[in-house]
PDB file of N, CA and C in Angstrom:
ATOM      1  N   UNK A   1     -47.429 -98.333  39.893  1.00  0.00           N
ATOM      2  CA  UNK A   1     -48.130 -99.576  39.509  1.00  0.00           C
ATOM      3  C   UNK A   1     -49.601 -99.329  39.118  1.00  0.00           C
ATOM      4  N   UNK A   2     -50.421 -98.506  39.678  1.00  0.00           N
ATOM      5  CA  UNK A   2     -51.861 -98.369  39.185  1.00  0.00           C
ATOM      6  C   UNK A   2     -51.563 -97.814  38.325  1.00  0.00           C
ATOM      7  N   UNK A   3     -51.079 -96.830  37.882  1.00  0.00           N
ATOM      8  CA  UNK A   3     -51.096 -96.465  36.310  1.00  0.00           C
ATOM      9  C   UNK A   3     -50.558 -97.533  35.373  1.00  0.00           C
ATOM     10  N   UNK A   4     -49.960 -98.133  35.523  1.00  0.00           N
ATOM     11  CA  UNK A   4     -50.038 -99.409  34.318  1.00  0.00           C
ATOM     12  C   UNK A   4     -51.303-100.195  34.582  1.00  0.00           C
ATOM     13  N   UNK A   5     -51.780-100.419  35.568  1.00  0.00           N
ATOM     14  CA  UNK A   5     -52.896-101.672  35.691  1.00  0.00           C
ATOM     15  C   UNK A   5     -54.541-100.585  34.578  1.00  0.00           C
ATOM     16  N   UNK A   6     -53.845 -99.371  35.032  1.00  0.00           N
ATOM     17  CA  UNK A   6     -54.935 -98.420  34.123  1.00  0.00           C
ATOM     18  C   UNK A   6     -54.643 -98.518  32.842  1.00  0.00           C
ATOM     19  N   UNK A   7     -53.488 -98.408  32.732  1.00  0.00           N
ATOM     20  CA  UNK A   7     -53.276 -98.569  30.922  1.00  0.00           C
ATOM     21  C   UNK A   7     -53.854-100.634  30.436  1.00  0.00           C
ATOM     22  N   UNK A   8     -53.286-101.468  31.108  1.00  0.00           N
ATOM     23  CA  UNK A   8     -53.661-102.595  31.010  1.00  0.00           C
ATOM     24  C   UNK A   8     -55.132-102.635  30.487  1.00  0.00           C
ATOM     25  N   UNK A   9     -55.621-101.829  31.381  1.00  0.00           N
ATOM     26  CA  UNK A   9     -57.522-102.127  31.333  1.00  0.00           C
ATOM     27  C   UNK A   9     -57.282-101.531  30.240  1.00  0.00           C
ATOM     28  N   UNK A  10     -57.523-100.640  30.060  1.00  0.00           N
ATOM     29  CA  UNK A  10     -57.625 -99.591  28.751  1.00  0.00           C
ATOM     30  C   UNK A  10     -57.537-100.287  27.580  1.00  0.00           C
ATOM     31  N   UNK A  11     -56.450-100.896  27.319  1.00  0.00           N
ATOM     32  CA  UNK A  11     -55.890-101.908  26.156  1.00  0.00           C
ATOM     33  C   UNK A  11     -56.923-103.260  26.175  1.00  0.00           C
ATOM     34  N   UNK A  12     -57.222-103.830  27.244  1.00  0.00           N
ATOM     35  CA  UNK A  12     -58.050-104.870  27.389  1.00  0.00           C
ATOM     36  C   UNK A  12     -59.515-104.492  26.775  1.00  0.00           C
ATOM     37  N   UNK A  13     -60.080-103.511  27.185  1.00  0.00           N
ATOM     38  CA  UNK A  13     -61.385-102.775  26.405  1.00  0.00           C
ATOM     39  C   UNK A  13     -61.085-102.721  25.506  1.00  0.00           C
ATOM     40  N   UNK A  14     -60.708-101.523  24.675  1.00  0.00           N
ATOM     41  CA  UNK A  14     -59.783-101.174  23.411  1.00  0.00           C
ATOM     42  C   UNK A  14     -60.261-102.840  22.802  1.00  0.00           C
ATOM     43  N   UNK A  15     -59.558-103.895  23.189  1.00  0.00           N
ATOM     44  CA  UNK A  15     -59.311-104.992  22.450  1.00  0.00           C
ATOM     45  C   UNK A  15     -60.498-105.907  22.402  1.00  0.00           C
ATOM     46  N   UNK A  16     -61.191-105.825  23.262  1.00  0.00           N
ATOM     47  CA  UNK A  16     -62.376-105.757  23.354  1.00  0.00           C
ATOM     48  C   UNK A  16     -63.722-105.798  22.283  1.00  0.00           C
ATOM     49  N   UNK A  17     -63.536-104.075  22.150  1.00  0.00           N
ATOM     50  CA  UNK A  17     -64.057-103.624  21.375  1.00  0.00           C
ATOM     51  C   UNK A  17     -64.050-103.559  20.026  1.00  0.00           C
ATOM     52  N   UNK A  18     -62.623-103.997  19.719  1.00  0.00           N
ATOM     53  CA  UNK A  18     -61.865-104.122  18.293  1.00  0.00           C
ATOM     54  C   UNK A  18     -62.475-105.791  18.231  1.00  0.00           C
ATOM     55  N   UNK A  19     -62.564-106.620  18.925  1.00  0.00           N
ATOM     56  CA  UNK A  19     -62.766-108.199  18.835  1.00  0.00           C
ATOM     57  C   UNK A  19     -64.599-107.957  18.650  1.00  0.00           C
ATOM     58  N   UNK A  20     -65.568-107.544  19.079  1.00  0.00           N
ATOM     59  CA  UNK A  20     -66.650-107.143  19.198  1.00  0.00           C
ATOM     60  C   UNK A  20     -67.020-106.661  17.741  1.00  0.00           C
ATOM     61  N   UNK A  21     -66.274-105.416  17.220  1.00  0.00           N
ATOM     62  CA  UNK A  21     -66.252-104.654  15.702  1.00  0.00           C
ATOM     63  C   UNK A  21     -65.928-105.675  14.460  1.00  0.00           C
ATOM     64  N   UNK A  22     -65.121-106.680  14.572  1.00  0.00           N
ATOM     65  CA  UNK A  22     -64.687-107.411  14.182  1.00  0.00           C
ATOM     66  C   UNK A  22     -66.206-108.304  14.296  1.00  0.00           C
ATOM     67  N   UNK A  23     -66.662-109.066  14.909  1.00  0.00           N
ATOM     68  CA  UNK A  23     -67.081-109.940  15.160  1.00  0.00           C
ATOM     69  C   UNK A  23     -68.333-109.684  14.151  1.00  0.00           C
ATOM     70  N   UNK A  24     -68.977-108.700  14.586  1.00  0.00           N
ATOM     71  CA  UNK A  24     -70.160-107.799  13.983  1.00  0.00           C
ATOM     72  C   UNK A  24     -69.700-107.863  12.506  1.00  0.00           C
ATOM     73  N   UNK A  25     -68.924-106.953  11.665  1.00  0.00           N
ATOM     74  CA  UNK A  25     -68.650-106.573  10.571  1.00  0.00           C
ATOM     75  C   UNK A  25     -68.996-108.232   9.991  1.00  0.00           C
ATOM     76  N   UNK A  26     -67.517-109.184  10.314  1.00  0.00           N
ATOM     77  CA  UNK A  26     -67.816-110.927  10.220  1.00  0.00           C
ATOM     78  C   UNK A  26     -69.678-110.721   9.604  1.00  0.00           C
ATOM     79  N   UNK A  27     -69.903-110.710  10.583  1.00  0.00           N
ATOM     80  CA  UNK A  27     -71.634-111.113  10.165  1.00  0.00           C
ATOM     81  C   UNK A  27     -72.301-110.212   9.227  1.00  0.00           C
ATOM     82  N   UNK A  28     -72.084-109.192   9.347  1.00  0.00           N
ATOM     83  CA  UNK A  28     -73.069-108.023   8.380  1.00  0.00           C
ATOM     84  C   UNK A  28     -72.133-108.286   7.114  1.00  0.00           C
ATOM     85  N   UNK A  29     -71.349-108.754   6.665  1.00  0.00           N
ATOM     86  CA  UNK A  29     -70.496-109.671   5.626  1.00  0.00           C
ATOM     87  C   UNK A  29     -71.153-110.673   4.971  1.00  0.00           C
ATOM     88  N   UNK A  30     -71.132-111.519   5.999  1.00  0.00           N
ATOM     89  CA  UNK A  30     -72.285-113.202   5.333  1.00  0.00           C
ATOM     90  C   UNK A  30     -73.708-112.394   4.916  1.00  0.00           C
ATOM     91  N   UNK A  31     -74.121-111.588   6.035  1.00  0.00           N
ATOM     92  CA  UNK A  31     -75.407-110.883   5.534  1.00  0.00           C
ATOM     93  C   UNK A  31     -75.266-110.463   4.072  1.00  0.00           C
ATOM     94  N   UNK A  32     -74.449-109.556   4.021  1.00  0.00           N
ATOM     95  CA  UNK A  32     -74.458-108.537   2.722  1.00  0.00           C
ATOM     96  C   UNK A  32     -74.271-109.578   1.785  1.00  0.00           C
ATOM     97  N   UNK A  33     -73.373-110.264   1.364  1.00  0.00           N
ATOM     98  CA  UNK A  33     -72.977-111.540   0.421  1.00  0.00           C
ATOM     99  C   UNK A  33     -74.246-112.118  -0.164  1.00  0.00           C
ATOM    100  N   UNK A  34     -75.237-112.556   0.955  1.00  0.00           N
ATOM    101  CA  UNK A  34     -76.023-113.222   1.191  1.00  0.00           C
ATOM    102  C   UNK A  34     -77.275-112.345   0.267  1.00  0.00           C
ATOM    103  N   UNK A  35     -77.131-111.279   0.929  1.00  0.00           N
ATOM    104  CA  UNK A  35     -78.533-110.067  -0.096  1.00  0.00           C
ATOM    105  C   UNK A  35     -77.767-109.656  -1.562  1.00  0.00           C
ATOM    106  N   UNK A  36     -76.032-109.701  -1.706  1.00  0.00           N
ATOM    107  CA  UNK A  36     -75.756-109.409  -2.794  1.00  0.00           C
ATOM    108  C   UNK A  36     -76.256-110.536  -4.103  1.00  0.00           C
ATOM    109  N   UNK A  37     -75.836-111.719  -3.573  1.00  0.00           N
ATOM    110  CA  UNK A  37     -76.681-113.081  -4.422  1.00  0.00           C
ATOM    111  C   UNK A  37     -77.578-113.124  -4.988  1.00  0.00           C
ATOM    112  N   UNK A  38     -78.714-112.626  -3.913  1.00  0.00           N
ATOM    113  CA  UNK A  38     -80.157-112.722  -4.265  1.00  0.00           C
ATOM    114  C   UNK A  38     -80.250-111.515  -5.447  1.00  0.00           C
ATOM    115  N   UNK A  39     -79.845-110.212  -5.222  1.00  0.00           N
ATOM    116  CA  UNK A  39     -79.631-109.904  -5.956  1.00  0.00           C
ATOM    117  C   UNK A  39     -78.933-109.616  -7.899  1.00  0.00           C
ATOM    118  N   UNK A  40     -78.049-110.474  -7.764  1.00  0.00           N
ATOM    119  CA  UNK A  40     -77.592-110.618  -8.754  1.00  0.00           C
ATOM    120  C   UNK A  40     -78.654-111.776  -9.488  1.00  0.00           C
ATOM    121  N   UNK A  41     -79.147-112.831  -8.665  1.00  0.00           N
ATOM    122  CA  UNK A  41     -79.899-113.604  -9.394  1.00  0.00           C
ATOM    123  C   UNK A  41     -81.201-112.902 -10.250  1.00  0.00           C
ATOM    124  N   UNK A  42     -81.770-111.512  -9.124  1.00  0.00           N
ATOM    125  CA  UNK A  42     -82.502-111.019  -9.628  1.00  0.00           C
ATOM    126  C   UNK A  42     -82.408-110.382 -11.391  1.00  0.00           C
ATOM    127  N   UNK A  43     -81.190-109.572 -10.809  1.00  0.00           N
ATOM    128  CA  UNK A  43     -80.582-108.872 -12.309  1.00  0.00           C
ATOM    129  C   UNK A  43     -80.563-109.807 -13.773  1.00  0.00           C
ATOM    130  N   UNK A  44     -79.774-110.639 -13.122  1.00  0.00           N
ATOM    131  CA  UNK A  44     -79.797-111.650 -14.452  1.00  0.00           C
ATOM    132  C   UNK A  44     -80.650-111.986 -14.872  1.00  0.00           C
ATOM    133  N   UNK A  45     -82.065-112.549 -14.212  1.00  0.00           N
ATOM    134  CA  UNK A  45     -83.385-112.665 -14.994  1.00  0.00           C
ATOM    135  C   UNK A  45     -83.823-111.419 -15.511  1.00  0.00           C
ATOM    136  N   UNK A  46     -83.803-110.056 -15.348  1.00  0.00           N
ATOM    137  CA  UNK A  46     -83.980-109.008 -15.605  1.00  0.00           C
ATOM    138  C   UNK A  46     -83.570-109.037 -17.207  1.00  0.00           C
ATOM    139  N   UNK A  47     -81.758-108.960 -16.970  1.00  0.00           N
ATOM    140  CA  UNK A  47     -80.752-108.525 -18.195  1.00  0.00           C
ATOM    141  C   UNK A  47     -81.498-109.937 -19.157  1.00  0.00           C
ATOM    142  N   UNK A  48     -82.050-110.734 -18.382  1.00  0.00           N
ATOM    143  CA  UNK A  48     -82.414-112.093 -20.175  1.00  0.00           C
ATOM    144  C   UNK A  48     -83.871-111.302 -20.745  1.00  0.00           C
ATOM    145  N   UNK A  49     -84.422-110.900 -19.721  1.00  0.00           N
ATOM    146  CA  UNK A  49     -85.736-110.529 -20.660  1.00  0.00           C
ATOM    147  C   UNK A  49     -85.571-109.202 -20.873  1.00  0.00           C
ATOM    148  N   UNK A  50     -84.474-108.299 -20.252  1.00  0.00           N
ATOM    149  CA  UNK A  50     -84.212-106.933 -21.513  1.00  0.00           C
ATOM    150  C   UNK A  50     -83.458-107.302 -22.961  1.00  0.00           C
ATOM    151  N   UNK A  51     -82.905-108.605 -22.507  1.00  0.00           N
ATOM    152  CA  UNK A  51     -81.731-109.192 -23.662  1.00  0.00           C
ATOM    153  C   UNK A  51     -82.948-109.561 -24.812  1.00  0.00           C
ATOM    154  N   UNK A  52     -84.193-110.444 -24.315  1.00  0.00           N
ATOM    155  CA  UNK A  52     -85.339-111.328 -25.475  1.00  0.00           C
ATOM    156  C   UNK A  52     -85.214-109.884 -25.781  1.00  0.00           C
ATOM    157  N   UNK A  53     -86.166-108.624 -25.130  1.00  0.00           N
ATOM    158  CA  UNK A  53     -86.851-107.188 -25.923  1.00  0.00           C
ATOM    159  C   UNK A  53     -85.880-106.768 -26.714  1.00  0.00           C
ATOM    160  N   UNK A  54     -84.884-106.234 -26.362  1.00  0.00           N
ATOM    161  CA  UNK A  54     -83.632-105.897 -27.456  1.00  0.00           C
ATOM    162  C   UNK A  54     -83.656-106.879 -28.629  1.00  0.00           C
ATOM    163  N   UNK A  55     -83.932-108.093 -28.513  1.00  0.00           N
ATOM    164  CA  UNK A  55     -83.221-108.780 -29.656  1.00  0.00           C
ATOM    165  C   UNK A  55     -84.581-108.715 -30.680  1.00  0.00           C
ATOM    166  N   UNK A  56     -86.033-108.743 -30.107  1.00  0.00           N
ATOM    167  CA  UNK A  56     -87.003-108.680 -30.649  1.00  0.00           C
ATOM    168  C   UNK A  56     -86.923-106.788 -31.118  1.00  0.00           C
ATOM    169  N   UNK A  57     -86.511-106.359 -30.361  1.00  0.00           N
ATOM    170  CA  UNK A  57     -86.875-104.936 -31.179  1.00  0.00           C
ATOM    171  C   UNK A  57     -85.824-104.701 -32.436  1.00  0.00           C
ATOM    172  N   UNK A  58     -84.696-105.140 -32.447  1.00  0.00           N
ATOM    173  CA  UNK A  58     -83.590-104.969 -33.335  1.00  0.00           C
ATOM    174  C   UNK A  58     -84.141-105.629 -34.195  1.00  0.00           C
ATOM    175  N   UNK A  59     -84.317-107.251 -34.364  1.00  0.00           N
ATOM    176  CA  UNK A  59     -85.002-107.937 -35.360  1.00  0.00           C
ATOM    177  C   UNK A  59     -86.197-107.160 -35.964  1.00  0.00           C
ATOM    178  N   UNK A  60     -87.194-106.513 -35.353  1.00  0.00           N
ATOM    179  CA  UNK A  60     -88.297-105.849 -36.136  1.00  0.00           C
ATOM    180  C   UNK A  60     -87.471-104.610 -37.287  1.00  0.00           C
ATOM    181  N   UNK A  61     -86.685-103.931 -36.538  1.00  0.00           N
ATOM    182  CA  UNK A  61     -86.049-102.984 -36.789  1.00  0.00           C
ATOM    183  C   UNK A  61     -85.193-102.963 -38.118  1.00  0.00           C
ATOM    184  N   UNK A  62     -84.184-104.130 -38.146  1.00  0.00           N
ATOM    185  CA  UNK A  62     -83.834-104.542 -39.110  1.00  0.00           C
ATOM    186  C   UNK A  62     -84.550-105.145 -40.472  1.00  0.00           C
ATOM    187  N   UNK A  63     -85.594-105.873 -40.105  1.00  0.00           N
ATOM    188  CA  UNK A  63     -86.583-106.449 -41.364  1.00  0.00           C
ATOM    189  C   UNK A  63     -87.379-105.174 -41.841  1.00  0.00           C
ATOM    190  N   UNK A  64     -87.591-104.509 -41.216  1.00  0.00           N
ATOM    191  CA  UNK A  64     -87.945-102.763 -41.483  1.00  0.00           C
ATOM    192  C   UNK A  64     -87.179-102.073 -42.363  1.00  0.00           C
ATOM    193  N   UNK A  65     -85.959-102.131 -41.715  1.00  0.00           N
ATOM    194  CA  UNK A  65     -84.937-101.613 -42.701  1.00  0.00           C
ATOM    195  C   UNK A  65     -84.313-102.538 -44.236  1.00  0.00           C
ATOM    196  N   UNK A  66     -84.803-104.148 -43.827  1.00  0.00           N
ATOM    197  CA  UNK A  66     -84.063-104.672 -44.799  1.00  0.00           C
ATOM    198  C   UNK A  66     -84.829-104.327 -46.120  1.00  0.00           C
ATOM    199  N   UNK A  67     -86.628-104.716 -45.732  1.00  0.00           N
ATOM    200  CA  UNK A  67     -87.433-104.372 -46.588  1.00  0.00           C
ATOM    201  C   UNK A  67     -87.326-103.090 -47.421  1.00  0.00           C
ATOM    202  N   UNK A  68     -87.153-101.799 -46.268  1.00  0.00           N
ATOM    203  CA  UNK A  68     -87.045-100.729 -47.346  1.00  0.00           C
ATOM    204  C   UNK A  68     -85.698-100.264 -48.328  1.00  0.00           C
ATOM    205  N   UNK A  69     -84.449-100.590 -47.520  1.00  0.00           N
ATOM    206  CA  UNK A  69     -83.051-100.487 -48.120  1.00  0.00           C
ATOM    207  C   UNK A  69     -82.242-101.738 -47.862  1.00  0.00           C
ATOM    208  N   UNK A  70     -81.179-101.548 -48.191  1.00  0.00           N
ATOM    209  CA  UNK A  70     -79.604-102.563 -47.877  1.00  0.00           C
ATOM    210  C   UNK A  70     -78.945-101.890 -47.187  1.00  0.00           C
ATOM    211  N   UNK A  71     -79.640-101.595 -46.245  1.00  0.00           N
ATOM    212  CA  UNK A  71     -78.429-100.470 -45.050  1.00  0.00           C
ATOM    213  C   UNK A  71     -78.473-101.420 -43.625  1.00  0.00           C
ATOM    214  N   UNK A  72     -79.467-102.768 -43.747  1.00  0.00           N
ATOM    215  CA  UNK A  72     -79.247-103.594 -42.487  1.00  0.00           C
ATOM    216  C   UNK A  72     -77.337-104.348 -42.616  1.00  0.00           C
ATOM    217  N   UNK A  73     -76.819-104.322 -43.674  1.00  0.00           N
ATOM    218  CA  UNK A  73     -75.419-104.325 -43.350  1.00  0.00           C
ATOM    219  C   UNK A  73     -74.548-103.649 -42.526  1.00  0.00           C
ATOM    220  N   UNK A  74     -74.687-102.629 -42.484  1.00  0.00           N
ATOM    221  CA  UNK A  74     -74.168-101.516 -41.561  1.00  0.00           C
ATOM    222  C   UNK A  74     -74.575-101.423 -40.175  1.00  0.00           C
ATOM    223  N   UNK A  75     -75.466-102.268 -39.620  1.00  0.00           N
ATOM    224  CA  UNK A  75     -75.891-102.289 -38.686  1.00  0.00           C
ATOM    225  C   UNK A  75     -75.551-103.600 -38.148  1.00  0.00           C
TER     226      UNK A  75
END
């Protein structure tokens, strides 16, 4: 009989600890979600004003090219 009441405990910790790991992860989850958001909001204002520079440098680029040739078709 004490060796089962030992295995009992054992499993009870064990489960414990798995309910505890669980519990934790749960939260560092909402956390991470939570910093991934902020993040992405960041990016996206980023990607619009690399998006304005790109579109302003291509536009220079092209009236450059349109002026000197007809090769802004190809582009």
């Amino acid at each position: 009989m004490p060796t089962m009441t030992k295995k009992t405990t054992t499993t009870m910790v064990m489960m414990m600890i798995l309910l505890m790991m669980m519990k934790k992860k749960k939260k560092k989850k909402k956390k991470k979600k939570k910093k991934k958001k902020k993040k992405k909001k960041k990016k996206k204002k980023k990607k619009k004003i690399l998006g304005a520079w790109i579109h302003e440098i291509f536009g220079t680029f092209v009236k450059i090219l349109g002026n000197k040739s007809t090769s802004n078709k190809n582009i």
